[in-house]
PDB file of N, CA and C in Angstrom:
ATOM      1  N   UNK A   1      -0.927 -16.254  -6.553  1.00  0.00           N
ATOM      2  CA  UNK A   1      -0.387 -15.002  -7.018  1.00  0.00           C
ATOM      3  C   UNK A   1      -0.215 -14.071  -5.831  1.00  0.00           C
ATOM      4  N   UNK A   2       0.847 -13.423  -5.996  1.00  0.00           N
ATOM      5  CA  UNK A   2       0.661 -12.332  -4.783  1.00  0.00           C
ATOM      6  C   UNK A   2       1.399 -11.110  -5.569  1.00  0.00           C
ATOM      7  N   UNK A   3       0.681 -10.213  -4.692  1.00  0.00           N
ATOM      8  CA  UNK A   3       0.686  -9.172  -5.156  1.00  0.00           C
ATOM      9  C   UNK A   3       1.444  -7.677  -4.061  1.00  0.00           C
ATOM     10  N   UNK A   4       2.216  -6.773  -4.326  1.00  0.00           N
ATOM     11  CA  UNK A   4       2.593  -5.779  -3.383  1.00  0.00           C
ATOM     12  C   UNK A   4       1.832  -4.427  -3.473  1.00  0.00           C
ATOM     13  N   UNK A   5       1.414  -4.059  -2.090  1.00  0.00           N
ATOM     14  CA  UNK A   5       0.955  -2.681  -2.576  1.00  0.00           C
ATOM     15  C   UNK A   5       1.677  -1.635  -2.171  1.00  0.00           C
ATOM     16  N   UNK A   6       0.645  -0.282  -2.624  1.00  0.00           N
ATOM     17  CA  UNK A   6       1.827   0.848  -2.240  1.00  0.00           C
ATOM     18  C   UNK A   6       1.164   1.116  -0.959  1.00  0.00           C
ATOM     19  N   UNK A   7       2.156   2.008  -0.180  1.00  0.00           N
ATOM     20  CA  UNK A   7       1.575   2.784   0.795  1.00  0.00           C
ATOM     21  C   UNK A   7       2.494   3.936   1.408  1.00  0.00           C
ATOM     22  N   UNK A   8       2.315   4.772   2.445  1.00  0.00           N
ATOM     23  CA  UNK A   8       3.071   6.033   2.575  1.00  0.00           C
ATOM     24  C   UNK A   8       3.344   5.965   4.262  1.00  0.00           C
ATOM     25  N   UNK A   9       4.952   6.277   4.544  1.00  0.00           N
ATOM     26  CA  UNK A   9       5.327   6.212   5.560  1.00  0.00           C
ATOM     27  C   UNK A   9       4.708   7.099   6.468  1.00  0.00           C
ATOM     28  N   UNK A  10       4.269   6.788   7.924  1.00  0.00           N
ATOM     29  CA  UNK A  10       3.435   7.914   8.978  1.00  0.00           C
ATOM     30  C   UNK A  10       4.432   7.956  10.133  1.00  0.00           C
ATOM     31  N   UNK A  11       5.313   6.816  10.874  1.00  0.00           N
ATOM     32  CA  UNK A  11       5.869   6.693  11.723  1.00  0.00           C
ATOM     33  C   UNK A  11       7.010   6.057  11.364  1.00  0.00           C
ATOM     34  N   UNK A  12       8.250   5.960  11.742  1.00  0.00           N
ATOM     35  CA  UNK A  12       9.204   4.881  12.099  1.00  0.00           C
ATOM     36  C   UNK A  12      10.005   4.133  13.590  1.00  0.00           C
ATOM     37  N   UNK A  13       9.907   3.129  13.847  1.00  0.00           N
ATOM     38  CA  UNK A  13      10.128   2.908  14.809  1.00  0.00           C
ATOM     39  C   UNK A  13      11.298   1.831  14.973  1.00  0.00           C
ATOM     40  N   UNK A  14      12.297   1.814  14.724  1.00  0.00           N
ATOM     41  CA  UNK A  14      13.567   1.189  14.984  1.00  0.00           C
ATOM     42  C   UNK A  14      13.538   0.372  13.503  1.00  0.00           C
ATOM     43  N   UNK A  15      13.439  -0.705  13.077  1.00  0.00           N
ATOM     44  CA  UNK A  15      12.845  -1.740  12.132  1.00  0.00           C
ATOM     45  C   UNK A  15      11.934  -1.456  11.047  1.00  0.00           C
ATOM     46  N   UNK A  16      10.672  -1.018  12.111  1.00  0.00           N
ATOM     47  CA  UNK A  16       9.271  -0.879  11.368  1.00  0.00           C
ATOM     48  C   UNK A  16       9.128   0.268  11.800  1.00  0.00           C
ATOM     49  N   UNK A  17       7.799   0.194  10.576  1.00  0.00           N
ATOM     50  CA  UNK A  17       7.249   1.146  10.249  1.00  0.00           C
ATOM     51  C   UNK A  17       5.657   1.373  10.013  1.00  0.00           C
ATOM     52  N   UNK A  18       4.939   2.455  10.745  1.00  0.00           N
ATOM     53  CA  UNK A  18       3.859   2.866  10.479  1.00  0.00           C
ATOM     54  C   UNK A  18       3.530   2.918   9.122  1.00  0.00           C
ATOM     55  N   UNK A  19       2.768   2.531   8.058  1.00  0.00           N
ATOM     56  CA  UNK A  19       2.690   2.756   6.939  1.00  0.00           C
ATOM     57  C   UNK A  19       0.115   2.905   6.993  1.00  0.00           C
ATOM     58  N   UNK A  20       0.694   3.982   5.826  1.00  0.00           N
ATOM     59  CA  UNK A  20      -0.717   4.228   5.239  1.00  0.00           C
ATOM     60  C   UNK A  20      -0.897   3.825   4.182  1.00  0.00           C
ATOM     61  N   UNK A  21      -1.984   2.564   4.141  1.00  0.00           N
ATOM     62  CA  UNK A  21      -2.511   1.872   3.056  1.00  0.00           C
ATOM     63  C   UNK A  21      -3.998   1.873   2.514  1.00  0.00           C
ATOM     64  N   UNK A  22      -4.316   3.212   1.586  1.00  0.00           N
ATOM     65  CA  UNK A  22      -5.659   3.195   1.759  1.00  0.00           C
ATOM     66  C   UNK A  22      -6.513   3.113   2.718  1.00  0.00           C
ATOM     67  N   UNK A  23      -5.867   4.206   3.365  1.00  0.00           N
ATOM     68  CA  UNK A  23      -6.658   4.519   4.927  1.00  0.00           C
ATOM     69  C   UNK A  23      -6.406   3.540   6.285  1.00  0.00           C
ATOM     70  N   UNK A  24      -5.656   2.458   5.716  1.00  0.00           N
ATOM     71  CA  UNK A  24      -5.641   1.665   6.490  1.00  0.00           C
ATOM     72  C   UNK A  24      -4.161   1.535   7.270  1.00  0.00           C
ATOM     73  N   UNK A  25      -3.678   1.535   8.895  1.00  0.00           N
ATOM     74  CA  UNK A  25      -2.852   1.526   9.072  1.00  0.00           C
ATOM     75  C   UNK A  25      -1.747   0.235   9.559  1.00  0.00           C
ATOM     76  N   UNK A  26      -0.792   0.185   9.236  1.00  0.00           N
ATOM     77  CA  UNK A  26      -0.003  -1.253   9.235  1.00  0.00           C
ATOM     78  C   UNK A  26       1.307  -0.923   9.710  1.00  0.00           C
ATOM     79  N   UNK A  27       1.761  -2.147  10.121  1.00  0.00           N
ATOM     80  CA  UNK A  27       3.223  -2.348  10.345  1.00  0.00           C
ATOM     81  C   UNK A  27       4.005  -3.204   9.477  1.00  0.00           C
ATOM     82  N   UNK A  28       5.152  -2.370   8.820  1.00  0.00           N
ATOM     83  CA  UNK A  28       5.941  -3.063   7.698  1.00  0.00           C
ATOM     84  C   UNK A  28       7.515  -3.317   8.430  1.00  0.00           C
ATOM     85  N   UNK A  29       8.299  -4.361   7.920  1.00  0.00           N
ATOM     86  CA  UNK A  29       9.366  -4.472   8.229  1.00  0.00           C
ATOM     87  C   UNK A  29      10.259  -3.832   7.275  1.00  0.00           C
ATOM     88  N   UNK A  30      11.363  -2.187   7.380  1.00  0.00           N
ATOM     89  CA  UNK A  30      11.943  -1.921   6.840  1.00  0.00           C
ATOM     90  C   UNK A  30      13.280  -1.556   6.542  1.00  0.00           C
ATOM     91  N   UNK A  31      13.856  -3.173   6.802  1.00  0.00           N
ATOM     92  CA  UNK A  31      15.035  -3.539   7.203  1.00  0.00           C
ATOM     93  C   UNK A  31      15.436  -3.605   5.249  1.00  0.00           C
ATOM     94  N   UNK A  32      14.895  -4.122   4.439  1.00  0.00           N
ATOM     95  CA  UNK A  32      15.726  -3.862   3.382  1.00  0.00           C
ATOM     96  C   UNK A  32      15.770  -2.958   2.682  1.00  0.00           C
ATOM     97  N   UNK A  33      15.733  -1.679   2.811  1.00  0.00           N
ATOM     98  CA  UNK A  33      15.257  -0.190   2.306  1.00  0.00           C
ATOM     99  C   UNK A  33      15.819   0.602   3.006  1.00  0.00           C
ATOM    100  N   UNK A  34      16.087   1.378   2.821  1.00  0.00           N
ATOM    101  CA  UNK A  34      16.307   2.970   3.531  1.00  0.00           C
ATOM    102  C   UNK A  34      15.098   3.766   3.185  1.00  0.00           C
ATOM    103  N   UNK A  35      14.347   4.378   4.606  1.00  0.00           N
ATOM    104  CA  UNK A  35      12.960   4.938   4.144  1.00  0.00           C
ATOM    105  C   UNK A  35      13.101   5.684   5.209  1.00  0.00           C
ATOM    106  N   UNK A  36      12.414   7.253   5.106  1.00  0.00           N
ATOM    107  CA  UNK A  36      12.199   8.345   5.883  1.00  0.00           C
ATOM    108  C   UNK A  36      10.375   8.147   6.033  1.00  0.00           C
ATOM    109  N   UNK A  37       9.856   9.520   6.678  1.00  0.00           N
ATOM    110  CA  UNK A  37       8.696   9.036   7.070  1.00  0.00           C
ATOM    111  C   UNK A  37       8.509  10.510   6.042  1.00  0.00           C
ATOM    112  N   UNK A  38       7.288  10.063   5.530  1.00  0.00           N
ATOM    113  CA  UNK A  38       6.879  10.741   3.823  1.00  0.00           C
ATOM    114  C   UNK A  38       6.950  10.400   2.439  1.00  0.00           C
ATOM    115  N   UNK A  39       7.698   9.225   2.742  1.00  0.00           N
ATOM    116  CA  UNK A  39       7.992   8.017   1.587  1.00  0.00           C
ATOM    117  C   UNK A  39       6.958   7.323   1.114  1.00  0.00           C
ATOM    118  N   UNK A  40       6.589   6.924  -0.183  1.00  0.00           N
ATOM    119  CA  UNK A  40       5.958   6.357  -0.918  1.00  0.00           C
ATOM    120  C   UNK A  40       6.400   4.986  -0.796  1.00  0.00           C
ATOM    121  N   UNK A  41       6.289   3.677  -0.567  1.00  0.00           N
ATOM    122  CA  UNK A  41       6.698   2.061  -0.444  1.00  0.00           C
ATOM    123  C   UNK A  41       5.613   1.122  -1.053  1.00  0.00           C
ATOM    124  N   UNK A  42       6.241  -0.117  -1.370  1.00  0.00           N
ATOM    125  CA  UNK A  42       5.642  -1.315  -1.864  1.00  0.00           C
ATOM    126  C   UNK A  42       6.426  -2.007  -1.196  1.00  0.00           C
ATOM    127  N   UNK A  43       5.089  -2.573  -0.437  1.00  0.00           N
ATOM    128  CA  UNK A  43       5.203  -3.855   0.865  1.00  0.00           C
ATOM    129  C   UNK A  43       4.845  -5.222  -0.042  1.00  0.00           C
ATOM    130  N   UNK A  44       5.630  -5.838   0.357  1.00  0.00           N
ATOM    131  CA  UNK A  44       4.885  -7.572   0.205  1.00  0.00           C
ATOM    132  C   UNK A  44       5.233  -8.394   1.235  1.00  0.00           C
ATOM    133  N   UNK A  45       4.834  -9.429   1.719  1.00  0.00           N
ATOM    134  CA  UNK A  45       4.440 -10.021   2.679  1.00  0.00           C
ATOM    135  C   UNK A  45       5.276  -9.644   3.992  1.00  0.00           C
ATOM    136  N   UNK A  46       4.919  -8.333   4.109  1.00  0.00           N
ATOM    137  CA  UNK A  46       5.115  -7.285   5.951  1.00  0.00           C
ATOM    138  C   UNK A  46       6.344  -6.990   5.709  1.00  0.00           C
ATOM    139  N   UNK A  47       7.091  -6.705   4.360  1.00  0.00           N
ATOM    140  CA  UNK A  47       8.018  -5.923   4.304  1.00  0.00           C
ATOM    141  C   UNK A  47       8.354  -4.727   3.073  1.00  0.00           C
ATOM    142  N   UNK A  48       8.833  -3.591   3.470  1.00  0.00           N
ATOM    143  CA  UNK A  48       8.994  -2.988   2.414  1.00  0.00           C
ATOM    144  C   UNK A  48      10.088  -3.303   1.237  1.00  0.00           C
ATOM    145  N   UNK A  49       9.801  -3.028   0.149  1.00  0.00           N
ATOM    146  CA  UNK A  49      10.709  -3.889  -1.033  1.00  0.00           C
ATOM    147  C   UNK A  49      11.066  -2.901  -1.684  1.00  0.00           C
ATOM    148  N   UNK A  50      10.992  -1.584  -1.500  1.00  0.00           N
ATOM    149  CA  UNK A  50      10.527  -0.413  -2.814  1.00  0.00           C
ATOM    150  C   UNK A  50      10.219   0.869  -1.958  1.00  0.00           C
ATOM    151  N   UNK A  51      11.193   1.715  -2.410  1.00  0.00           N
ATOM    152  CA  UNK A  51      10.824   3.573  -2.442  1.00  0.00           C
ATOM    153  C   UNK A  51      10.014   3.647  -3.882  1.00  0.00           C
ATOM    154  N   UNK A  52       8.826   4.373  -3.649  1.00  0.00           N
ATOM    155  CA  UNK A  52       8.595   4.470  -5.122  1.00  0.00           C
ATOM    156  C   UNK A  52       8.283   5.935  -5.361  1.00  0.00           C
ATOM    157  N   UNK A  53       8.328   6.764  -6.287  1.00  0.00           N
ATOM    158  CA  UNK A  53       7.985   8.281  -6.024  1.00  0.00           C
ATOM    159  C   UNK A  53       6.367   8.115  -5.883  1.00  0.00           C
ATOM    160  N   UNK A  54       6.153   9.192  -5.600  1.00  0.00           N
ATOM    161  CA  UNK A  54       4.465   9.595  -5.450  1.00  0.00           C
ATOM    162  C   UNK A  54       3.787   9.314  -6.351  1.00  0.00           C
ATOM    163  N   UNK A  55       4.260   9.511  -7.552  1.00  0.00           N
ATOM    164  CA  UNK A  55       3.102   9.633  -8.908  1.00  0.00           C
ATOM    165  C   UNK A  55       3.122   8.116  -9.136  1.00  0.00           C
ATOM    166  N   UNK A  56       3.633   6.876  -9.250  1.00  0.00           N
ATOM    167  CA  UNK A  56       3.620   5.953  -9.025  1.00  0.00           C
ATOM    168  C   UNK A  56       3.123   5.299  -8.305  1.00  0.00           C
ATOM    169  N   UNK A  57       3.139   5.833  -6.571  1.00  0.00           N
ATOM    170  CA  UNK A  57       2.515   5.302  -5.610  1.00  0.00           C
ATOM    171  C   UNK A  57       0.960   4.998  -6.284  1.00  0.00           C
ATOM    172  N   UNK A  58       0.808   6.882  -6.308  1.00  0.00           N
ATOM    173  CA  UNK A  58      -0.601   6.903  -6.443  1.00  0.00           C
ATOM    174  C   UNK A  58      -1.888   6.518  -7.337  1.00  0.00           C
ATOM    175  N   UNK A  59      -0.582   5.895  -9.108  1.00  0.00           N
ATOM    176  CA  UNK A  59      -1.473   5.510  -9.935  1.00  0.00           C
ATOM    177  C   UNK A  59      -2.174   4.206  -9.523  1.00  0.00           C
ATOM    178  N   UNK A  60      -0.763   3.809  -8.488  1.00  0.00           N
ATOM    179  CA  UNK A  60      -0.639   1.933  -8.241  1.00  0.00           C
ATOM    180  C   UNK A  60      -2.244   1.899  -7.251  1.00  0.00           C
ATOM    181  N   UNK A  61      -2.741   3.138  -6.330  1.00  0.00           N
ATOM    182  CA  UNK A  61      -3.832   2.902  -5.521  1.00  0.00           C
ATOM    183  C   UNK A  61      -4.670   3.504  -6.601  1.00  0.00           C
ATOM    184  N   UNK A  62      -4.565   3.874  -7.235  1.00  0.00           N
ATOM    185  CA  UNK A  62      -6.163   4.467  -8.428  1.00  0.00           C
ATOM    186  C   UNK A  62      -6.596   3.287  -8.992  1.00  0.00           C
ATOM    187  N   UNK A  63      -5.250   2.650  -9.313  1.00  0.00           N
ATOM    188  CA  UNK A  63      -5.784   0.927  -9.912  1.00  0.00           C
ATOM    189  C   UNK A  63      -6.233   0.309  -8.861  1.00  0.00           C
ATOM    190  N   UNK A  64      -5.887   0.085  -7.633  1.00  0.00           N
ATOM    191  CA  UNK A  64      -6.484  -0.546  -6.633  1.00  0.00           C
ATOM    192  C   UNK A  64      -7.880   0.228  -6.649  1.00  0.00           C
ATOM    193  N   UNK A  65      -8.217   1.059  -6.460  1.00  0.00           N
ATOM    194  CA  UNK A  65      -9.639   1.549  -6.277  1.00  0.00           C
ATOM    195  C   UNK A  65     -10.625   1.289  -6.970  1.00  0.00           C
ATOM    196  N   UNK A  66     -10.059   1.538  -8.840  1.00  0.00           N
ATOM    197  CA  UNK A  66     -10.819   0.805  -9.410  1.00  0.00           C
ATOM    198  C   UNK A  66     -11.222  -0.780  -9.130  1.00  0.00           C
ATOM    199  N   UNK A  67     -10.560  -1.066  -9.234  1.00  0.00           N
ATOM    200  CA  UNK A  67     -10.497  -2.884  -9.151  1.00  0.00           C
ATOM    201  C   UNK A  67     -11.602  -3.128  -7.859  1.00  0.00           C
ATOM    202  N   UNK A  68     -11.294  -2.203  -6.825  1.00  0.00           N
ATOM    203  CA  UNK A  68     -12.606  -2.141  -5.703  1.00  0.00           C
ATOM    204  C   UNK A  68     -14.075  -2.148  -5.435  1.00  0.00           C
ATOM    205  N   UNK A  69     -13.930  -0.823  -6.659  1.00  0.00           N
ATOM    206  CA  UNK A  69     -15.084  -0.557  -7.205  1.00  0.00           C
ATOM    207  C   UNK A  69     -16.069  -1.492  -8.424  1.00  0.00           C
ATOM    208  N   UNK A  70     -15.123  -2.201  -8.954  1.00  0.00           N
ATOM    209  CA  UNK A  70     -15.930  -3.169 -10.005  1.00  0.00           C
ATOM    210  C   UNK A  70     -16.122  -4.002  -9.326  1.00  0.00           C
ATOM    211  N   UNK A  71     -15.584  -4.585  -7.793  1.00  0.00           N
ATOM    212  CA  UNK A  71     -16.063  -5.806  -7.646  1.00  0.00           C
ATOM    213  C   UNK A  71     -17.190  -5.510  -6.670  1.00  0.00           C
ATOM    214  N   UNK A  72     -17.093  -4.087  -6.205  1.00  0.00           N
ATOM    215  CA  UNK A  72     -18.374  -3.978  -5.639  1.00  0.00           C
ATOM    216  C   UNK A  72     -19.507  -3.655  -6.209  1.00  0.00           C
ATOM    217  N   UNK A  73     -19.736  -3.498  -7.471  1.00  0.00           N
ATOM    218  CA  UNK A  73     -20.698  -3.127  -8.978  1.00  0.00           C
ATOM    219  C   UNK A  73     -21.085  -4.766  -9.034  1.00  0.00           C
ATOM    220  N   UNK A  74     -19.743  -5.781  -8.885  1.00  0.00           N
ATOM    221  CA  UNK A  74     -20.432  -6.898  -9.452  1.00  0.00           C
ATOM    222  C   UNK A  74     -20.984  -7.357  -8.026  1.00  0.00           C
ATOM    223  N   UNK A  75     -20.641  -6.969  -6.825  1.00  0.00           N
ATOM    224  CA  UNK A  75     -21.635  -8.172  -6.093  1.00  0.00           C
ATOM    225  C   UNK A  75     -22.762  -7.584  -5.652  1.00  0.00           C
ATOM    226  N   UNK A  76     -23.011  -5.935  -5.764  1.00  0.00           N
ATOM    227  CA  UNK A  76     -23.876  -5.583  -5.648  1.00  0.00           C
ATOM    228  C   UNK A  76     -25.016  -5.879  -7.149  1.00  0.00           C
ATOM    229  N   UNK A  77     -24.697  -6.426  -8.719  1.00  0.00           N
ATOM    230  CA  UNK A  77     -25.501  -6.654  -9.060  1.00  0.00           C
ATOM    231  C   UNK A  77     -25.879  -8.044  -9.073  1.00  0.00           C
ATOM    232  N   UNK A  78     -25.200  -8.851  -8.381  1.00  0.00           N
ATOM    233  CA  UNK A  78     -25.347 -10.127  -8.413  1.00  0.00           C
ATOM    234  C   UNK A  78     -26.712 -10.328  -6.917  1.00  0.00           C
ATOM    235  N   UNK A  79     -27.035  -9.423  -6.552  1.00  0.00           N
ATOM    236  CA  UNK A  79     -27.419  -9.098  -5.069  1.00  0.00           C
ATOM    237  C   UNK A  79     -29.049  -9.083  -5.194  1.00  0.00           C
ATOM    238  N   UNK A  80     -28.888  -8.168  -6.533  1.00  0.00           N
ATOM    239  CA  UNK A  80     -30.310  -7.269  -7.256  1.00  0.00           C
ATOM    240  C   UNK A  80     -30.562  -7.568  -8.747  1.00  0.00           C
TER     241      UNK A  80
END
């Protein structure tokens, strides 16, 4: 299964692009998109696929967070 996440443009540099992914910073290829830097995107495998507005972006990382958080509930009770 694979899956795309969101993230938010910081830089652009000819091609690619600086992108912010849950704090984390990456390089996306954003040759099939038209994207400014302040843009909301969904990357899948190192390319952007998707402008998405904000409120979207951001539900798409609230679900990621959750999903974070339960699996760190389960291995921390699997631990104790």
């Amino acid at each position: 299964m694979c899956v795309a996440v969101p993230g938010k443009i910081i830089e652009i540099n000819g091609d690619f692009a600086k992108v912010n992914i849950m704090e984390n910073i990456t390089q996306a290829n954003i040759k099939l998109v038209s994207v400014k830097v302040g843009d909301y995107v969904l990357i899948h495998a190192g390319c952007v696929i998707e402008v998405l507005k904000k409120d979207a972006a951001e539900e798409i990382l609230w679900m990621f967070s959750e999903l974070l958080e339960g699996m760190n509930e389960d291995t921390a009770a699997s631990k104790g």
